[in-house]
N, C-alpha and C. Protein backbone atom coordinates (compact mmCIF):
# COMPACT_ATOMS: atom_id res chain seq x y z
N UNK A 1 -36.46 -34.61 8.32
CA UNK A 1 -36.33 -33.68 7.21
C UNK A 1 -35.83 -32.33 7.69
N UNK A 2 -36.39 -31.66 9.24
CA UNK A 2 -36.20 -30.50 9.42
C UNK A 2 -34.16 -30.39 9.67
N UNK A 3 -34.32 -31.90 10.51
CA UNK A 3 -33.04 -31.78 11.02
C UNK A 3 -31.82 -31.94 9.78
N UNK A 4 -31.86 -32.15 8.76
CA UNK A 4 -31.31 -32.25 7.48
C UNK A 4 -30.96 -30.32 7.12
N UNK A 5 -32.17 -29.73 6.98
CA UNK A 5 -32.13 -28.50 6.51
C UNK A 5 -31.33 -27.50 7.04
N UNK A 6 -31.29 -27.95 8.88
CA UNK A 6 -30.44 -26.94 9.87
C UNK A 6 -28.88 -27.17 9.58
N UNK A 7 -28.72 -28.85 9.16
CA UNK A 7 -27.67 -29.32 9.24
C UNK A 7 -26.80 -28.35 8.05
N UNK A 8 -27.16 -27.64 7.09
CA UNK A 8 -26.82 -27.58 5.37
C UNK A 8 -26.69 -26.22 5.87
N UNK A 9 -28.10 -25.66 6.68
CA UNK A 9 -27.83 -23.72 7.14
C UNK A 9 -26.25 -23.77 8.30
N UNK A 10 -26.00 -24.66 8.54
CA UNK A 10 -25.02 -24.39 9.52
C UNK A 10 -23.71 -24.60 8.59
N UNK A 11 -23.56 -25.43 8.17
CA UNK A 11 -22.57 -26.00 7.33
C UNK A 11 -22.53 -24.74 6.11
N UNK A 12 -23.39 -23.93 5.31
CA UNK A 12 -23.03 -22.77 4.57
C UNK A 12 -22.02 -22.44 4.60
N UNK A 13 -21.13 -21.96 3.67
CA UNK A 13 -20.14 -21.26 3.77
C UNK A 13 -19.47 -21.17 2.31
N UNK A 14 -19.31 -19.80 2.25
CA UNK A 14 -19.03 -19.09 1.13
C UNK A 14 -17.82 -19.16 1.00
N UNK A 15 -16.87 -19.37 -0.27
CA UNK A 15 -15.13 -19.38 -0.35
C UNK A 15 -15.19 -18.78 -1.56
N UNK A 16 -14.46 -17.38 -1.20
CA UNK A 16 -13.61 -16.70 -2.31
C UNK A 16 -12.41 -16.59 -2.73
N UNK A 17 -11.48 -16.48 -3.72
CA UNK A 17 -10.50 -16.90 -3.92
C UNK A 17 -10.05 -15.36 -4.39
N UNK A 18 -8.41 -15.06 -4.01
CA UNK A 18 -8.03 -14.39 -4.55
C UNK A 18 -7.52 -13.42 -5.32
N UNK A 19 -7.10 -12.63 -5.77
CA UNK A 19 -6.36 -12.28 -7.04
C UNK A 19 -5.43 -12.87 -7.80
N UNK A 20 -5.72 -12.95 -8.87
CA UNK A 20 -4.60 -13.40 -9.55
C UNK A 20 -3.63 -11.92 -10.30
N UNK A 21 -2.65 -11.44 -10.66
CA UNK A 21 -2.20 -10.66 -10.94
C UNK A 21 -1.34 -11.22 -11.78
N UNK A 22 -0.92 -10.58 -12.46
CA UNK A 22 0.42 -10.63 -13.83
C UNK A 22 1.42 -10.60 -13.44
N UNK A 23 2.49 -11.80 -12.98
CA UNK A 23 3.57 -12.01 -12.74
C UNK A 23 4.76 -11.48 -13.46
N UNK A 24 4.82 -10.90 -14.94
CA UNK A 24 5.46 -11.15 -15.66
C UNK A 24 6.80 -9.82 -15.48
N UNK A 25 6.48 -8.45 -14.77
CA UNK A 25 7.14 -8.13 -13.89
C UNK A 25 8.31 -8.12 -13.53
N UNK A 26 7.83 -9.18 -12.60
CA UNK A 26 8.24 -9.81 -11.22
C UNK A 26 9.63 -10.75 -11.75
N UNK A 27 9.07 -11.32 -12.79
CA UNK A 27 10.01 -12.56 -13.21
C UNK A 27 11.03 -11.52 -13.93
N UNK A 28 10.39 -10.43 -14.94
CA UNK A 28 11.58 -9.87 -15.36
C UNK A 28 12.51 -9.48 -15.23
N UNK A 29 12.37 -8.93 -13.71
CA UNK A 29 13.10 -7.78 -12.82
C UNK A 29 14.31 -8.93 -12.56
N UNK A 30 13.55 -10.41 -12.14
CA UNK A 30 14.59 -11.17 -11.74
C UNK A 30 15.29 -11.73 -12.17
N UNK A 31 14.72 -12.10 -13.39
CA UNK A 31 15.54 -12.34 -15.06
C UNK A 31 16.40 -11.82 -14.90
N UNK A 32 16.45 -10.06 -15.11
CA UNK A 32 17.59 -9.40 -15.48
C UNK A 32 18.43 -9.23 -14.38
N UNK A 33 18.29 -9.30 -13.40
CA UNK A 33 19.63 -9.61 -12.56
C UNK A 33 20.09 -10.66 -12.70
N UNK A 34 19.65 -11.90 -13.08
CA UNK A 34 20.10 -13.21 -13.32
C UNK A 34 21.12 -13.21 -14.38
N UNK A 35 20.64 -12.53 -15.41
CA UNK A 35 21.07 -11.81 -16.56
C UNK A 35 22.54 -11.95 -16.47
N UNK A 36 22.29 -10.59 -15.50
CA UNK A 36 24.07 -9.99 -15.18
C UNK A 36 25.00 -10.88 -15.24
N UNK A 37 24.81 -12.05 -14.26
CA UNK A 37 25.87 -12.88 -14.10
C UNK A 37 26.33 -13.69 -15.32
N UNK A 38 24.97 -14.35 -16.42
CA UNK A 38 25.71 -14.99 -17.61
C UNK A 38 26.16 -14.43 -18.26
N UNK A 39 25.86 -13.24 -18.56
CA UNK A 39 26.99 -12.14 -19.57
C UNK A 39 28.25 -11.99 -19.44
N UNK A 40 28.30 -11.79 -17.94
CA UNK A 40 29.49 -11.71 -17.44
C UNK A 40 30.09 -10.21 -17.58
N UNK A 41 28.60 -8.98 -16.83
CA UNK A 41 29.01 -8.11 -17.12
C UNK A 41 28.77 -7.25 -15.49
N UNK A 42 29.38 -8.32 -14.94
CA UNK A 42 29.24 -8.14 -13.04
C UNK A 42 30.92 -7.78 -12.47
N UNK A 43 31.52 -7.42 -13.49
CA UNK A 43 32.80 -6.99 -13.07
C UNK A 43 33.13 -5.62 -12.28
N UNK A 44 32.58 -4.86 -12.06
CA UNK A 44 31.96 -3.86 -11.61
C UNK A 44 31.25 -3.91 -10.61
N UNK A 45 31.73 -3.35 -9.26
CA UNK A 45 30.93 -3.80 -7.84
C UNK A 45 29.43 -3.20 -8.12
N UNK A 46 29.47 -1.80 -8.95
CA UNK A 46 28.43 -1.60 -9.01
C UNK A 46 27.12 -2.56 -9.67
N UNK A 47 27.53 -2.87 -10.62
CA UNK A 47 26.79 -3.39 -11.70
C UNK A 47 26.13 -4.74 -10.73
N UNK A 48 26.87 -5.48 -10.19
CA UNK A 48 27.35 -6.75 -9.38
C UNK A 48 25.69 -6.45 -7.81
N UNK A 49 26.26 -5.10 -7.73
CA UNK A 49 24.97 -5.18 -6.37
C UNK A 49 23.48 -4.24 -6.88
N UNK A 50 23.65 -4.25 -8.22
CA UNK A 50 22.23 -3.92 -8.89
C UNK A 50 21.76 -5.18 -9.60
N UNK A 51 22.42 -6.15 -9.89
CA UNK A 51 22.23 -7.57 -10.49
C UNK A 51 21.44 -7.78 -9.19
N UNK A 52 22.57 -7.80 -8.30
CA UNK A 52 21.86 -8.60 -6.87
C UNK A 52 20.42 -7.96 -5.98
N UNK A 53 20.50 -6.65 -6.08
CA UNK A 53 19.26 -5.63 -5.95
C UNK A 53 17.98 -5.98 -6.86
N UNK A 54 18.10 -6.17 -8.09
CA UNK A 54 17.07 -6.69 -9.22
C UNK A 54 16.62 -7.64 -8.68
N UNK A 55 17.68 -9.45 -8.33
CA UNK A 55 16.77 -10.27 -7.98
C UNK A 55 16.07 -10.22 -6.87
N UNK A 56 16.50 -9.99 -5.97
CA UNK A 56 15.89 -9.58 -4.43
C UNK A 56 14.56 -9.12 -4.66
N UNK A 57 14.31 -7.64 -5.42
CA UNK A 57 13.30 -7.40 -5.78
C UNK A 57 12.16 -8.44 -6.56
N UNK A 58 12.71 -8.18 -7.29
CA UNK A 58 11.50 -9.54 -8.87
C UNK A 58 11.89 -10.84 -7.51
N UNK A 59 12.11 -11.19 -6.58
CA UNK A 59 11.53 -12.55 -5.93
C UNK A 59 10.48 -11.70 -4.87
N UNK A 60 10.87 -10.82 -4.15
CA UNK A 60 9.99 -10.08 -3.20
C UNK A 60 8.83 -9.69 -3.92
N UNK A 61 8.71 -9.13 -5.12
CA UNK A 61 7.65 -8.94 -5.92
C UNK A 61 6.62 -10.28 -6.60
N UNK A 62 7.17 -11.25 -7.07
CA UNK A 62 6.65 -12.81 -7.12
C UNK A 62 6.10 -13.46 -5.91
N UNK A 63 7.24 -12.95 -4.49
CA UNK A 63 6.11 -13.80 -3.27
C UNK A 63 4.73 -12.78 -3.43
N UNK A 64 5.03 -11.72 -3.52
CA UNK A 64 3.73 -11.01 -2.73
C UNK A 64 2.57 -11.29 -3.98
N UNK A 65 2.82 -11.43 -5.40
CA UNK A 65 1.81 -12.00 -5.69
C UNK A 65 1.04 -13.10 -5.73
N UNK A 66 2.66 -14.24 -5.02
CA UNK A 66 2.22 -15.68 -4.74
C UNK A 66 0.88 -15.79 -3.29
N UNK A 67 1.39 -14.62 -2.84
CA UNK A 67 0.20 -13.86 -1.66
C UNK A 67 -0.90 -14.32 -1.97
N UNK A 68 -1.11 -12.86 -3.05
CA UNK A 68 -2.53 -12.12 -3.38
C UNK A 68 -3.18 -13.69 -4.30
N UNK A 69 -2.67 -14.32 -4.79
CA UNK A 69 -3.46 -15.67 -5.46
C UNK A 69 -3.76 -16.63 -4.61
N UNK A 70 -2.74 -16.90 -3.45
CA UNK A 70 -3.35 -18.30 -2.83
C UNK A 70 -4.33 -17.79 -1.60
N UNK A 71 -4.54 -16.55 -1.20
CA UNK A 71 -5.07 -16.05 -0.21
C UNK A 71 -6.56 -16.54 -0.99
N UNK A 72 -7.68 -17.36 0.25
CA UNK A 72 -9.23 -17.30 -0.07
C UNK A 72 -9.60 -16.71 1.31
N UNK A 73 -10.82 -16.44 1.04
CA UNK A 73 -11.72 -15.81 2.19
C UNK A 73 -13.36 -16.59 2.31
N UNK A 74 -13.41 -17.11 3.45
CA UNK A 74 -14.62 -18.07 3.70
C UNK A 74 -14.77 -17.34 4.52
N UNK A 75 -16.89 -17.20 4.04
CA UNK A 75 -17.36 -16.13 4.79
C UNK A 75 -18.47 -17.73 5.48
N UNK A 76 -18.43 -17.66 6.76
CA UNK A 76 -18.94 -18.79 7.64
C UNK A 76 -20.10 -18.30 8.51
N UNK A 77 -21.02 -19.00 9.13
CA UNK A 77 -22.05 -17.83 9.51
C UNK A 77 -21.77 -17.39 11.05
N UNK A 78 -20.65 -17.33 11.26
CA UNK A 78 -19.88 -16.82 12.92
C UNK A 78 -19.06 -15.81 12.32
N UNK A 79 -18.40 -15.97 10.98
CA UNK A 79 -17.32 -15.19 11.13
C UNK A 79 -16.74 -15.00 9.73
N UNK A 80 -15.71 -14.11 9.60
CA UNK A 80 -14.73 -14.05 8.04
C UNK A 80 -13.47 -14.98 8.77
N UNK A 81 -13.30 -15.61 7.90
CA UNK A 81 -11.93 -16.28 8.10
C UNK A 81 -10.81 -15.97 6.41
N UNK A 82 -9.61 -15.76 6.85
CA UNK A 82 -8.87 -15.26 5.93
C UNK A 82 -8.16 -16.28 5.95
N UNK A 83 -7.19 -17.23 4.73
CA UNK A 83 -6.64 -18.74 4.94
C UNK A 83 -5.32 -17.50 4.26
N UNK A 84 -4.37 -17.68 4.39
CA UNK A 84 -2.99 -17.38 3.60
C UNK A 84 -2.44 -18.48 3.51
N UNK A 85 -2.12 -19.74 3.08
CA UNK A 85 -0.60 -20.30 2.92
C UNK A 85 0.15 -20.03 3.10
N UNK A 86 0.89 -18.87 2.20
CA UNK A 86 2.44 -18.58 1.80
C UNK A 86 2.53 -17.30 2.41
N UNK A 87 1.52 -16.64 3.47
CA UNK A 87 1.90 -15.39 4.67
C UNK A 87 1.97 -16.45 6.12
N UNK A 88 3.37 -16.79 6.17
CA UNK A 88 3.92 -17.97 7.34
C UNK A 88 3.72 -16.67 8.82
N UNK A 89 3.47 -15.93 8.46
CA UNK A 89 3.25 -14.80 10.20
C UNK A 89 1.79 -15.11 10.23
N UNK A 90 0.79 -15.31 9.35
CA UNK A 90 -0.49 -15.38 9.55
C UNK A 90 -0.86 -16.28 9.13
N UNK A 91 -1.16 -17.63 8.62
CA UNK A 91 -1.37 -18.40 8.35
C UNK A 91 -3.06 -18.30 8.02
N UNK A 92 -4.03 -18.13 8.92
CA UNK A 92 -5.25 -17.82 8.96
C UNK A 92 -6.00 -16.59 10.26
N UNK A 93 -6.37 -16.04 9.99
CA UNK A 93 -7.02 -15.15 10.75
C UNK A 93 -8.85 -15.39 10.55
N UNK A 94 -8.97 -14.97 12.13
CA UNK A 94 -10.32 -15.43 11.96
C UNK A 94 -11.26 -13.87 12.36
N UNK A 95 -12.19 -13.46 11.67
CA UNK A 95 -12.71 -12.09 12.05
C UNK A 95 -14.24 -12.49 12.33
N UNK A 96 -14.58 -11.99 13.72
CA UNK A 96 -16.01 -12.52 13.88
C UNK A 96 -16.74 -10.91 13.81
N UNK A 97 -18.25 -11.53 12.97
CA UNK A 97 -18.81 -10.57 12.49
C UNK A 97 -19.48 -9.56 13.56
N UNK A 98 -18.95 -9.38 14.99
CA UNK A 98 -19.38 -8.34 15.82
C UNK A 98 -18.38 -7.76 15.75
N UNK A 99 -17.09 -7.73 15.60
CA UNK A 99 -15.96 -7.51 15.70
C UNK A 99 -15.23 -7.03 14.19
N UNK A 100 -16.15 -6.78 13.71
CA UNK A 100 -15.69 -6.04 12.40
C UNK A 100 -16.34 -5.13 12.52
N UNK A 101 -15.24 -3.74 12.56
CA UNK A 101 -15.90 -2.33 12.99
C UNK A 101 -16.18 -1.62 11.57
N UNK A 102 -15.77 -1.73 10.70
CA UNK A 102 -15.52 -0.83 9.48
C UNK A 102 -15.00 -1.50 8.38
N UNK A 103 -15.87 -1.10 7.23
CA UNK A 103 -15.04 -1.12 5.70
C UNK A 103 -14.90 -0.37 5.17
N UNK A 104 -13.68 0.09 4.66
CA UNK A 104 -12.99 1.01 3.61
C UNK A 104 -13.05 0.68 2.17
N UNK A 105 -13.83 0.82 1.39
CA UNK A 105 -13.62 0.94 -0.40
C UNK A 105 -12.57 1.92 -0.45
N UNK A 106 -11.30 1.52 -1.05
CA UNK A 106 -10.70 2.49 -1.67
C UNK A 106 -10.41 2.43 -2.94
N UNK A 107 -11.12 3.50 -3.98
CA UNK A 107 -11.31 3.58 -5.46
C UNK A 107 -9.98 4.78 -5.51
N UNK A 108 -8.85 3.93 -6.50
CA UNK A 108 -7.36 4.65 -6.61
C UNK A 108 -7.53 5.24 -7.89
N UNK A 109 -8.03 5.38 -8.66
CA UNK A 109 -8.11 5.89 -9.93
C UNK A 109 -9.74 6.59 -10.42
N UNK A 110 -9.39 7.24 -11.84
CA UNK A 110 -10.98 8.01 -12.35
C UNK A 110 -11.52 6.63 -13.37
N UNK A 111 -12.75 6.42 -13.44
CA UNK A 111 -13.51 5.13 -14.15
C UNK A 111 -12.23 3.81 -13.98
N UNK A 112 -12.45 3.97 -12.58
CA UNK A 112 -12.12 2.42 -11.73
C UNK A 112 -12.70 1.32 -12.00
N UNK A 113 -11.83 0.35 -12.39
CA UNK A 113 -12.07 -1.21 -12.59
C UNK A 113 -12.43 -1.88 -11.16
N UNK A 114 -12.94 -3.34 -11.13
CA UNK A 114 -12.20 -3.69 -9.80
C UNK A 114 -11.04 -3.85 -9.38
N UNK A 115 -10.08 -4.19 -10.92
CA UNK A 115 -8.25 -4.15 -10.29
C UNK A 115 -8.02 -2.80 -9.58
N UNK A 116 -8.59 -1.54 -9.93
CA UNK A 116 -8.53 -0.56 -9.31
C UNK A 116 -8.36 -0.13 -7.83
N UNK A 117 -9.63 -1.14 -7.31
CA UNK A 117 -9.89 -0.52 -6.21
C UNK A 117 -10.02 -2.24 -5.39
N UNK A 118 -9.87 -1.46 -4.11
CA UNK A 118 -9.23 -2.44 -2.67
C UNK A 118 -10.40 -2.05 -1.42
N UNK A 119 -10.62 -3.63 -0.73
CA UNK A 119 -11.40 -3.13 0.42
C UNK A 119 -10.73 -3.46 1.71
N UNK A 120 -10.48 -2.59 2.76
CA UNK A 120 -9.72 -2.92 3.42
C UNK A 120 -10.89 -2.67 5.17
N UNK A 121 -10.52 -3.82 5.18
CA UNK A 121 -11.45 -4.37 6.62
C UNK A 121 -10.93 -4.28 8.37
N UNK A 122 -11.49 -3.71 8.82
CA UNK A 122 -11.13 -2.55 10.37
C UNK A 122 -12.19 -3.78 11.37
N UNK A 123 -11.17 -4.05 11.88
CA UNK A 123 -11.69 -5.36 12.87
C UNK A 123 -11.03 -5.18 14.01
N UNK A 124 -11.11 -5.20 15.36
CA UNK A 124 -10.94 -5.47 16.21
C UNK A 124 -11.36 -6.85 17.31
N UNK A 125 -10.34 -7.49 17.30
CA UNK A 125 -10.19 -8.69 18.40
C UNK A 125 -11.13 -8.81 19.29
N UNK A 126 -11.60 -9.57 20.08
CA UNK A 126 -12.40 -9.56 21.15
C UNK A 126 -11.54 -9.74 22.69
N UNK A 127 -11.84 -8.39 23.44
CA UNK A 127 -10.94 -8.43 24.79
C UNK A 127 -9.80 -7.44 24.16
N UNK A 128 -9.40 -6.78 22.93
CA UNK A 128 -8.51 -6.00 22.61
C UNK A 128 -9.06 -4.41 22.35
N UNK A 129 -7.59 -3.50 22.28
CA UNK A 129 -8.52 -2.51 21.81
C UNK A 129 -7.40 -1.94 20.50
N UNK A 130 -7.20 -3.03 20.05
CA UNK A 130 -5.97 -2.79 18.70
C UNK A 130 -6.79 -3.37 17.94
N UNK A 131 -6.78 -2.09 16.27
CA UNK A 131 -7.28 -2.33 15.53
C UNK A 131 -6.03 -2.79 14.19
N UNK A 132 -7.13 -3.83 13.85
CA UNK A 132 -6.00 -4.65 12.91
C UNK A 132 -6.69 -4.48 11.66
N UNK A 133 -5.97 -4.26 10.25
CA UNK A 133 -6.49 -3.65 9.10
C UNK A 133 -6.24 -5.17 8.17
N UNK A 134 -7.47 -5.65 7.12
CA UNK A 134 -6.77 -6.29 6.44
C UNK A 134 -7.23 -5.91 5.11
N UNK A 135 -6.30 -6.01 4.09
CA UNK A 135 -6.78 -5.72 2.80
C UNK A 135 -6.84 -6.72 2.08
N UNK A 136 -8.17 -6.32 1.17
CA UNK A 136 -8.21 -7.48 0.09
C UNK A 136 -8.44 -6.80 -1.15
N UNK A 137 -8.48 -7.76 -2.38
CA UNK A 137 -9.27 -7.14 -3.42
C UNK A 137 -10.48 -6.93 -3.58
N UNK A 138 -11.09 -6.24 -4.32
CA UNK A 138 -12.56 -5.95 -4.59
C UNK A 138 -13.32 -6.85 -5.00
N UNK A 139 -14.52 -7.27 -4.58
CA UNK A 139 -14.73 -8.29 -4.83
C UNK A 139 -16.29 -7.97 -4.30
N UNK A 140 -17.31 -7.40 -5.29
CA UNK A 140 -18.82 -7.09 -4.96
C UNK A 140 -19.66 -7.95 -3.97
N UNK A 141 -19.71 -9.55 -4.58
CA UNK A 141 -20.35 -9.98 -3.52
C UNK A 141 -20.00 -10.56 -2.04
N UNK A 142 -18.34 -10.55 -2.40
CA UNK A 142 -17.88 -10.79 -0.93
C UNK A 142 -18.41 -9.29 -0.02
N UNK A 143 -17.74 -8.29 -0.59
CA UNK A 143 -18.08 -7.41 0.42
C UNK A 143 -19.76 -7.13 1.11
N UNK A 144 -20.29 -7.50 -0.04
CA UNK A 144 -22.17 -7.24 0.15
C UNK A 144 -22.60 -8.24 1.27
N UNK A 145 -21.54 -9.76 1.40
CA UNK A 145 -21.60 -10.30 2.51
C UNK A 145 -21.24 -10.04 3.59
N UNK A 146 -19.77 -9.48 3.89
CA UNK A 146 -19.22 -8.94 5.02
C UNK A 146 -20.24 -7.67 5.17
N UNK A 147 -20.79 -6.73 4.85
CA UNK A 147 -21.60 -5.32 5.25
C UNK A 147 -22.52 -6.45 5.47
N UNK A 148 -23.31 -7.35 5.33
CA UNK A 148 -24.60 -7.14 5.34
C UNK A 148 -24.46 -8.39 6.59
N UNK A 149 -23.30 -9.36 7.27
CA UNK A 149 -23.44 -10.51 8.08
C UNK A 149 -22.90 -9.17 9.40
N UNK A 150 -21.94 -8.40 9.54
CA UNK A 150 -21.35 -7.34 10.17
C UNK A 150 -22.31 -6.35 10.64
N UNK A 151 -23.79 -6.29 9.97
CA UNK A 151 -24.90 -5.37 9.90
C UNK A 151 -24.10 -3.69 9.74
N UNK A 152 -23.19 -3.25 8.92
CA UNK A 152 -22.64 -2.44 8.86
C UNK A 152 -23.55 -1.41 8.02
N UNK A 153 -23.45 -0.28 7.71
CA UNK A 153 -24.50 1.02 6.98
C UNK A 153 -22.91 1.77 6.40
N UNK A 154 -23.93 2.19 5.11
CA UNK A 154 -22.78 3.38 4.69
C UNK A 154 -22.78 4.39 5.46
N UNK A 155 -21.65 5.17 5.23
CA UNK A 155 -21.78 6.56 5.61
C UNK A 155 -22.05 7.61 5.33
N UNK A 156 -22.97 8.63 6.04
CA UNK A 156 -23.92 9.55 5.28
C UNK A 156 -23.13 10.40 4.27
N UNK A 157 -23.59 10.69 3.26
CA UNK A 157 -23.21 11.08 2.59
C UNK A 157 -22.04 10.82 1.21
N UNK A 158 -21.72 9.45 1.54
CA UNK A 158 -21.24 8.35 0.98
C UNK A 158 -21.62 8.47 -0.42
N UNK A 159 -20.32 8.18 -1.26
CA UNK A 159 -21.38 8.31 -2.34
C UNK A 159 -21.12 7.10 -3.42
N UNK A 160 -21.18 6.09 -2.57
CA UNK A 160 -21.35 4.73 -2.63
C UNK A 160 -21.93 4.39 -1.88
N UNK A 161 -22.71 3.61 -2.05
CA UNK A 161 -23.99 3.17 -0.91
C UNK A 161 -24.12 1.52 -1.13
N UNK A 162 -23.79 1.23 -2.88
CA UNK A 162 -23.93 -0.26 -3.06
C UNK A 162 -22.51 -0.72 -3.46
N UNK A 163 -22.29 -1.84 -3.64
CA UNK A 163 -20.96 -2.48 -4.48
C UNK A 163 -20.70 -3.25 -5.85
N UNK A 164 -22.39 -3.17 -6.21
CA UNK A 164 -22.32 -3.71 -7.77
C UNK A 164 -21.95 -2.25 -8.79
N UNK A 165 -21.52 -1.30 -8.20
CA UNK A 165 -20.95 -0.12 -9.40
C UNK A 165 -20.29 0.77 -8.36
N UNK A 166 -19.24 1.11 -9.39
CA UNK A 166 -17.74 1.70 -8.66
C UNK A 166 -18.07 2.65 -9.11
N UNK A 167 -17.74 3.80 -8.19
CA UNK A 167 -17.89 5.60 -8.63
C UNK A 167 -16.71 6.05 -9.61
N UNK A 168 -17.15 6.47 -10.84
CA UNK A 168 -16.51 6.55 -12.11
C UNK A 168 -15.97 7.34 -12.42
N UNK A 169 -16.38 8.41 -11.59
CA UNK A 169 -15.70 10.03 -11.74
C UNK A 169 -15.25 11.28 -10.58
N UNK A 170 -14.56 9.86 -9.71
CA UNK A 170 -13.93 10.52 -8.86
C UNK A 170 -13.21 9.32 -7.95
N UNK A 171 -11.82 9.92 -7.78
CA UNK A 171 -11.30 8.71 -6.92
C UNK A 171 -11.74 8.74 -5.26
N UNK A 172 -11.82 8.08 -4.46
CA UNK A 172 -11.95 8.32 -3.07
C UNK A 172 -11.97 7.39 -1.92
N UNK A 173 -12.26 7.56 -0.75
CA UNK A 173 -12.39 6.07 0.17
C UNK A 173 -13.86 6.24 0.63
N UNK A 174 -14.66 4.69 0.79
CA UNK A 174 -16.14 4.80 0.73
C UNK A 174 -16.41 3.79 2.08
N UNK A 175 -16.80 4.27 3.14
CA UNK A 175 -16.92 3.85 4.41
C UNK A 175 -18.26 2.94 5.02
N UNK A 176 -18.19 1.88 5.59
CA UNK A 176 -19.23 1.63 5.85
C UNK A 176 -18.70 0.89 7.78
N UNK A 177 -19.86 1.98 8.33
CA UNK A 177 -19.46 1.35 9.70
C UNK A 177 -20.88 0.51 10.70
């Protein structure tokens, strides 16, 4: 029975998923360069490399949200592991919880949503002394896991201390090391 129970504490592991964000943008931008060409109003070099500037963009803007959706984060009891798919330079990164030096809340706006605000995670490698930043979205109980498996503390005077409520009347960055 005991050996059943260790088996389930080891095996734990938490998976968070993403952002999803509003594509619609993204597609437009690329629409309308697409645009250009059936009209047939690309006669004009100019016109011709702002068609072509539009799609470039609205697809560069579509991967990076194809990013922020397929990206999950499994919090494991050694470590954060970050999975990307569709980031082919990183595929997965693995952050072990001695080796996560710092979290950054950054609240970008006044009476911040969570679309608002971003936590961006200060980790250093083991045997390195390069610090590698990763950002994610906000996400209360992921982060309450990373501070609390990391044994991380706010910082004095912080004026965020928890992550179930975003500071409403003032924008800022909220540290925990």
């Amino acid at each position: 029975m005991t050996e059943s129970l260790q088996a389930e504490a080891t095996t734990e592991r938490l998976i968070f998923k993403g952002r999803s964000k509003s594509m619609g943008a993204s597609i437009a931008v690329m629409v309308a360069g697409l645009l250009t060409f059936s009209m047939g109003i690309n006669q004009v070099f100019f016109v011709e490399a702002m068609a072509w500037t539009f799609i470039v963009w609205g697809g560069l803007l579509l991967y990076g949200h194809l990013i922020d959706y397929a990206t999950t984060y499994e919090v494991t009891e050694n470590a954060l592991i970050v999975r990307s798919p569709m980031r082919f330079w990183a595929l997965q990164q693995v952050m072990e919880w001695r080796n996560i030096k710092r979290i950054n809340v950054v609240v970008s706006r006044l009476e911040a949503q969570p679309e608002d605000t971003t936590v961006q995670i200060i980790y250093t490698p083991q045997g390195s002394t390069q610090m590698i930043r990763e950002d994610m979205p906000f996400n209360a109980a992921l982060a309450q896991e990373i501070v609390t498996r990391a044994g991380l503390k706010a910082s004095k005077g912080s004026g965020m201390t928890r992550f179930d409520s975003i500071p409403q009347d003032a924008k800022g960055l909220y540290t925990w090391q």
